[in-house]
N, C-alpha and C. Protein backbone atom coordinates (compact mmCIF):
# COMPACT_ATOMS: atom_id res chain seq x y z
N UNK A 1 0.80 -1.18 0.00
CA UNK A 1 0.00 0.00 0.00
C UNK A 1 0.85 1.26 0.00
N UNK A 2 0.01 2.24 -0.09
CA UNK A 2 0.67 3.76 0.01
C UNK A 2 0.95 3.99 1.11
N UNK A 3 0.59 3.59 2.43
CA UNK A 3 0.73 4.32 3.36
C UNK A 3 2.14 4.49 4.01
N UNK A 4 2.71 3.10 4.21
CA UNK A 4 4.07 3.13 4.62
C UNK A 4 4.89 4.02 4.11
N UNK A 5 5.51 4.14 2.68
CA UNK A 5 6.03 5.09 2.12
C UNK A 5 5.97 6.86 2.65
N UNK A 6 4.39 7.19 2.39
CA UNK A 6 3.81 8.48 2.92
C UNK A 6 4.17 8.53 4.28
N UNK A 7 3.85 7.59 5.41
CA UNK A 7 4.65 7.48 6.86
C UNK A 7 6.17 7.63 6.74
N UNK A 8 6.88 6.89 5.98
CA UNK A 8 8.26 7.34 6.20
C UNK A 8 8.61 8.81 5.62
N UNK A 9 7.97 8.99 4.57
CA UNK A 9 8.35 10.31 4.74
C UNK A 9 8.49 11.38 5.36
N UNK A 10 7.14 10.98 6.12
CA UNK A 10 6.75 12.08 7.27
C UNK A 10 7.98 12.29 7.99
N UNK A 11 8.75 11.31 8.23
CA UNK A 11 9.72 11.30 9.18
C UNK A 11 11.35 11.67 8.83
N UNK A 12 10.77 12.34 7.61
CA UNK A 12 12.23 12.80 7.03
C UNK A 12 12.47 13.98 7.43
N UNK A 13 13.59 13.66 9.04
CA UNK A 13 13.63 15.05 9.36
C UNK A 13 14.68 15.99 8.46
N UNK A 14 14.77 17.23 9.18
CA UNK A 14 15.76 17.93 8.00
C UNK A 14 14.91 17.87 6.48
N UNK A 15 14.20 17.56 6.32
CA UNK A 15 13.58 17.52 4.66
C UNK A 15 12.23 18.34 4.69
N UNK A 16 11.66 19.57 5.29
CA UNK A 16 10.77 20.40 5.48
C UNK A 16 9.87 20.08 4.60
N UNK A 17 10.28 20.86 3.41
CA UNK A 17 9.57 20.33 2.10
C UNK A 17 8.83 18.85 2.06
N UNK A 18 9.31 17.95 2.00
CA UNK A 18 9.18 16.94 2.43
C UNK A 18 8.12 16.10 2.95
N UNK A 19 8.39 16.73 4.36
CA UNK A 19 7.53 16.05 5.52
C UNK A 19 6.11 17.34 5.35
N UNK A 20 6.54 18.26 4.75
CA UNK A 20 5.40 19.27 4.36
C UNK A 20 4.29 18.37 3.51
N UNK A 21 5.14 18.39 2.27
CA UNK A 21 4.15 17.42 1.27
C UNK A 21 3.45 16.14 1.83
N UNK A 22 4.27 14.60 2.71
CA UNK A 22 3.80 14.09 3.40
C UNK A 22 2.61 14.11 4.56
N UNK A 23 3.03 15.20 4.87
CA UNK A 23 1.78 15.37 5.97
C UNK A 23 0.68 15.93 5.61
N UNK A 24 0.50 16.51 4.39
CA UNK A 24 -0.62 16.74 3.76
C UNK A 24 -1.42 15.51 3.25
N UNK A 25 -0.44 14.81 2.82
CA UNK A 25 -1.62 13.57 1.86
C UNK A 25 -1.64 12.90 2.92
N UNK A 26 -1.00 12.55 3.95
CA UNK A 26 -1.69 11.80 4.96
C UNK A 26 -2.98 12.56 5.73
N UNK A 27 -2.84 14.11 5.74
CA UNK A 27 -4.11 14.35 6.03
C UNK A 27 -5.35 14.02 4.76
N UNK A 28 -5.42 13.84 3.75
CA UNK A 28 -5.74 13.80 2.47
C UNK A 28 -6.13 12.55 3.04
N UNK A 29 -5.50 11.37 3.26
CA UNK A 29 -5.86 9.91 2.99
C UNK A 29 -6.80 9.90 4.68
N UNK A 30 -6.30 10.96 5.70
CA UNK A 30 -7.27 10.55 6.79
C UNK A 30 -8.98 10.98 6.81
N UNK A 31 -9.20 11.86 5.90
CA UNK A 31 -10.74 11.72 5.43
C UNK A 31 -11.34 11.20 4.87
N UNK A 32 -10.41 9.95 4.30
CA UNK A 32 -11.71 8.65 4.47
C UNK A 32 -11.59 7.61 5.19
N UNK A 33 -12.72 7.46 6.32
CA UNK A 33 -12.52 6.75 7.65
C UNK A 33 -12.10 4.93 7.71
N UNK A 34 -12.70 4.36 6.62
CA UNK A 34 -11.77 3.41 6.27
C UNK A 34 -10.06 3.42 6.38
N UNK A 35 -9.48 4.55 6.05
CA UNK A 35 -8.15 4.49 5.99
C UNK A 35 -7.54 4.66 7.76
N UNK A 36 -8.30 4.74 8.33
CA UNK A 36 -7.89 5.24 9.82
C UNK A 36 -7.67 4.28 10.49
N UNK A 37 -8.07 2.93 10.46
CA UNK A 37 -7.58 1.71 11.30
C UNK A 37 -5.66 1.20 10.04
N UNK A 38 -6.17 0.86 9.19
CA UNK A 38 -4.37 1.08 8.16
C UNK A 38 -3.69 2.30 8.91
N UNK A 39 -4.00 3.26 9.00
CA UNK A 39 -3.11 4.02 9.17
C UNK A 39 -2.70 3.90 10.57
N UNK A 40 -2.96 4.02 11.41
CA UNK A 40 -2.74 3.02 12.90
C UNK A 40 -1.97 2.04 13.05
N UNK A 41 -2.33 0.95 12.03
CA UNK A 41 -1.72 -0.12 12.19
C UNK A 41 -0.08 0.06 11.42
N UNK A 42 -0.02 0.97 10.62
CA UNK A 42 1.73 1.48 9.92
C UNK A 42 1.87 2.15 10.41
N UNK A 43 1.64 2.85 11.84
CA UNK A 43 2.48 3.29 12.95
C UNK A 43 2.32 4.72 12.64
N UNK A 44 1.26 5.52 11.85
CA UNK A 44 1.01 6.79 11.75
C UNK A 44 1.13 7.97 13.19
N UNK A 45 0.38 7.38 14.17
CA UNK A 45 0.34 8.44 15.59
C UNK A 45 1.72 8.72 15.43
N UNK A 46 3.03 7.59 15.33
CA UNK A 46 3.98 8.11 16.25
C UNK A 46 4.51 9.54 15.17
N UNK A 47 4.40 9.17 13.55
CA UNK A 47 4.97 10.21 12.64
C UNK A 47 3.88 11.51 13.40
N UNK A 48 2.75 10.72 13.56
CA UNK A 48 2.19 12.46 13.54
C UNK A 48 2.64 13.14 14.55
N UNK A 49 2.84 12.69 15.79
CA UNK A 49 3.31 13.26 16.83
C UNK A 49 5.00 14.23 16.34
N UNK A 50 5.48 13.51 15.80
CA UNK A 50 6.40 14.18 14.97
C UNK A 50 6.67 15.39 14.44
N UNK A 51 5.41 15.23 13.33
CA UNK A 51 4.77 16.42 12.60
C UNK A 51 4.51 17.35 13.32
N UNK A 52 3.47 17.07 14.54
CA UNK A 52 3.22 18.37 15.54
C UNK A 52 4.31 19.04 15.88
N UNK A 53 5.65 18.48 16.19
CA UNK A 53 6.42 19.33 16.95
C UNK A 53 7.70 20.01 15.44
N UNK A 54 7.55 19.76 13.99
CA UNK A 54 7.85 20.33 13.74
C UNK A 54 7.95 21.91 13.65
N UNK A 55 9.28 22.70 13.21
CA UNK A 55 9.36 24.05 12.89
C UNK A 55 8.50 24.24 12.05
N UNK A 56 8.22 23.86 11.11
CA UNK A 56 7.38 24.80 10.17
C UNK A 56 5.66 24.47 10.19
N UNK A 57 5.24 25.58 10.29
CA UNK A 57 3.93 25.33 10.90
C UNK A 57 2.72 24.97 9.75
N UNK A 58 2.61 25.38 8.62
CA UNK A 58 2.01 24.05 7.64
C UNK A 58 2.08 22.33 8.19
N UNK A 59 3.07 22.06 8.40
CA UNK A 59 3.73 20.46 8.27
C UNK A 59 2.63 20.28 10.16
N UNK A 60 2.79 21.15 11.05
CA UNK A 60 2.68 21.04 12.18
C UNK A 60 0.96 20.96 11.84
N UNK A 61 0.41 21.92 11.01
CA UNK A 61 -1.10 22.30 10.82
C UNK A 61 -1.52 20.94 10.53
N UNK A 62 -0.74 20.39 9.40
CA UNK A 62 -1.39 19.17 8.27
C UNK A 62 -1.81 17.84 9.38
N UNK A 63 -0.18 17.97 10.27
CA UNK A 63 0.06 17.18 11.47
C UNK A 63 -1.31 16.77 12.02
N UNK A 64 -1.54 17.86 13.13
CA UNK A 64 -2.96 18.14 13.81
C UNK A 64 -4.46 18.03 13.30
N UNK A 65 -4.41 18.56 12.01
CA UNK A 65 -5.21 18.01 11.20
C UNK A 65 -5.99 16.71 10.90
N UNK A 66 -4.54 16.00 10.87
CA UNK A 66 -4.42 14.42 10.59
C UNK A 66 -5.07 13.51 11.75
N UNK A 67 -4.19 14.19 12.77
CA UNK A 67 -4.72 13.43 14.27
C UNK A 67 -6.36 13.20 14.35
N UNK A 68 -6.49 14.82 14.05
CA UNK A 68 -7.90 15.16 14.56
C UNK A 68 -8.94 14.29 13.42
N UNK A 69 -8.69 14.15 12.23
CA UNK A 69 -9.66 13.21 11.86
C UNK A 69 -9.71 11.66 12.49
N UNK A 70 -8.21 11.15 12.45
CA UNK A 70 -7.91 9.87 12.98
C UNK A 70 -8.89 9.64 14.97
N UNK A 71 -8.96 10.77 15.42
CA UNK A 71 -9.16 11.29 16.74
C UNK A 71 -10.82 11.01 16.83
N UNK A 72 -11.33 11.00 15.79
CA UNK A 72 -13.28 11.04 15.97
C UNK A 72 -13.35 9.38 15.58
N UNK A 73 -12.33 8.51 15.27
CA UNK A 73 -12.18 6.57 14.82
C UNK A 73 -12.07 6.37 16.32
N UNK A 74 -13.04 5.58 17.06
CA UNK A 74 -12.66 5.47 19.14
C UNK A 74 -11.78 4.30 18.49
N UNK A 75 -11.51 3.63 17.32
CA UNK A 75 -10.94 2.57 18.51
C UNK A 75 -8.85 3.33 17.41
N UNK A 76 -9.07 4.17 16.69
CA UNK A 76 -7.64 4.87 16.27
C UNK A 76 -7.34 6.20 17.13
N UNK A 77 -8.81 6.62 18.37
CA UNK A 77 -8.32 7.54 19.07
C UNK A 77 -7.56 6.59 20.44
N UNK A 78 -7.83 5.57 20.36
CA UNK A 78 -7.50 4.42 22.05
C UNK A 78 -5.87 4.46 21.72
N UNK A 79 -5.33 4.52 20.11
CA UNK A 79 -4.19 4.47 19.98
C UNK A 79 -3.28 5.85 19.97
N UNK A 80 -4.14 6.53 19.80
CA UNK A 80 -3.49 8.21 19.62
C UNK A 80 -3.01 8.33 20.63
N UNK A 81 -3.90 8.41 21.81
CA UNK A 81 -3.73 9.05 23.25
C UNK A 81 -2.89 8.52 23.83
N UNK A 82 -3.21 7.27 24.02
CA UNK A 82 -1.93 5.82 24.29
C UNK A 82 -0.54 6.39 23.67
N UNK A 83 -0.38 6.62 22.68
CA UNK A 83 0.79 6.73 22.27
C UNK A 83 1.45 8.17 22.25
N UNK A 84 1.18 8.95 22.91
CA UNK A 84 1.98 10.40 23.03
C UNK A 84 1.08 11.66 22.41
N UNK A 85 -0.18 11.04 21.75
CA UNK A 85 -1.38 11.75 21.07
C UNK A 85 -1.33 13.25 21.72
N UNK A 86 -1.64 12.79 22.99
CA UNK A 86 -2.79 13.83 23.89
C UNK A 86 -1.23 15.07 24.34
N UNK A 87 -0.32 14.54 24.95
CA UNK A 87 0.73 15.49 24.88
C UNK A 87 0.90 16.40 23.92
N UNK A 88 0.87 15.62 22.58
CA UNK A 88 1.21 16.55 21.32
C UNK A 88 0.21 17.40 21.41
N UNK A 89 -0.68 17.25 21.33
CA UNK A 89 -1.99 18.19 21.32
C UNK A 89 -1.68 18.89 22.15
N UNK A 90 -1.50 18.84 23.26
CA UNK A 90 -1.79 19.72 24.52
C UNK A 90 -0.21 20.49 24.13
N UNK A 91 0.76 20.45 23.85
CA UNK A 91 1.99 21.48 23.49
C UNK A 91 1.24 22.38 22.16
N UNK A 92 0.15 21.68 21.52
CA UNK A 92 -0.27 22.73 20.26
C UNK A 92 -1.06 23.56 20.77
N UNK A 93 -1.50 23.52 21.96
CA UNK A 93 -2.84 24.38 22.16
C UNK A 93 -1.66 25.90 22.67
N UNK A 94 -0.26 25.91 22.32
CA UNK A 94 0.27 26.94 23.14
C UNK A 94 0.91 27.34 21.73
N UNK A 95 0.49 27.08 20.63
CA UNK A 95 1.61 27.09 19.29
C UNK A 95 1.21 28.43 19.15
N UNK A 96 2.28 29.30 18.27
CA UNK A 96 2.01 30.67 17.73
C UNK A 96 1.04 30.49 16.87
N UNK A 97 0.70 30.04 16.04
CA UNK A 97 -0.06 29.74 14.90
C UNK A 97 -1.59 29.64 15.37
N UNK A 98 -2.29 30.31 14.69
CA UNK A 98 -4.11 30.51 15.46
C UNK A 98 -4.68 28.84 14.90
N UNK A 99 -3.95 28.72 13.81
CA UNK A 99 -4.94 27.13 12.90
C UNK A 99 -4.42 26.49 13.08
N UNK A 100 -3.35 26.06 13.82
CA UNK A 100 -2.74 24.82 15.05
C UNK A 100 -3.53 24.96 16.20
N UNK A 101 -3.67 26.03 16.70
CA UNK A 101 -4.26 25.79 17.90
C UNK A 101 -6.18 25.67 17.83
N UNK A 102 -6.44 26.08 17.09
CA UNK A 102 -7.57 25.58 16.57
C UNK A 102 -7.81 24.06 16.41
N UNK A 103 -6.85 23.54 15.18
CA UNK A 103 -7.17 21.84 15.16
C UNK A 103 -6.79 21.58 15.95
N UNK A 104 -5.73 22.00 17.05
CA UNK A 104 -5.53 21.45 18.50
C UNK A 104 -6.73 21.45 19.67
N UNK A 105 -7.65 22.09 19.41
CA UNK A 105 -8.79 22.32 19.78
C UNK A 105 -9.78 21.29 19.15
N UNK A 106 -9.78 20.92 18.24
CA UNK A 106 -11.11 20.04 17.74
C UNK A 106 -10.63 18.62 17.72
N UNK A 107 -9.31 18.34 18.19
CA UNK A 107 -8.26 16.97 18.05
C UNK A 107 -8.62 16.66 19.20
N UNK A 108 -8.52 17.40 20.92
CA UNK A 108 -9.23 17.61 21.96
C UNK A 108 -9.86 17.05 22.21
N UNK A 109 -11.11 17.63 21.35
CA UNK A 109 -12.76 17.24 21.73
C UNK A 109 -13.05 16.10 21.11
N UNK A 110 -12.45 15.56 19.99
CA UNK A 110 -12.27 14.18 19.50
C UNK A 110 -11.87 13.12 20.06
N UNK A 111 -10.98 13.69 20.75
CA UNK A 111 -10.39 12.27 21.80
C UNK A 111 -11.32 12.26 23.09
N UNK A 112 -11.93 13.53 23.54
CA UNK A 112 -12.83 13.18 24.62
C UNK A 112 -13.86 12.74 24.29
N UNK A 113 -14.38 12.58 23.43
CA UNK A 113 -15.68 11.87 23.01
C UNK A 113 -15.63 10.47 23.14
């Protein structure tokens, strides 16, 4: 499948560009909810957690983004949170960026549901 590939990229640190483009189509592939248990299972949370704490705040946006759809799947949010999810989130709700802290806000209310 696609996903592995798109996951390793994510994780190309030093490669901005890169993990920019990556973290977009993984947000891309997380709106359709079928793809949210695959993406779980190729180890997506830990890249996204990743993504959140990048410098450049697109890659960080796409990041949060990503979570937050994966975040409304209960049994791909049991793995988010579990796995460093809820931290990442909670360092975004302090990001300079208003539309990080926004999807850090609706990633939130996704996992509390």
């Amino acid at each position: 499948g696609v996903l592995k590939p798109i996951i390793k990229l994510a994780a190309s640190f030093g490669k901005e560009d890169v993990q920019r483009a990556a973290s977009l189509a993984l947000y891309n592939i997380s709106g359709n909810e079928s793809s949210h248990l695959p993406m779980i299972m190729n180890f997506a949370p830990a890249s996204l957690i990743s993504l959140c704490n990048c410098k450049d705040a697109s890659t960080r946006q796409y990041g949060i983004m990503t979570m937050s759809n994966l975040s409304a799947n209960i049994n791909a949010r049991i793995h988010i949170t579990k796995g460093g999810g809820l931290q990442a989130v909670i360092v975004l709700l302090s990001d300079n960026e208003l539309d990080c802290k926004r999807y850090a806000c609706i990633c939130l209310t996704n996992m509390s549901n």
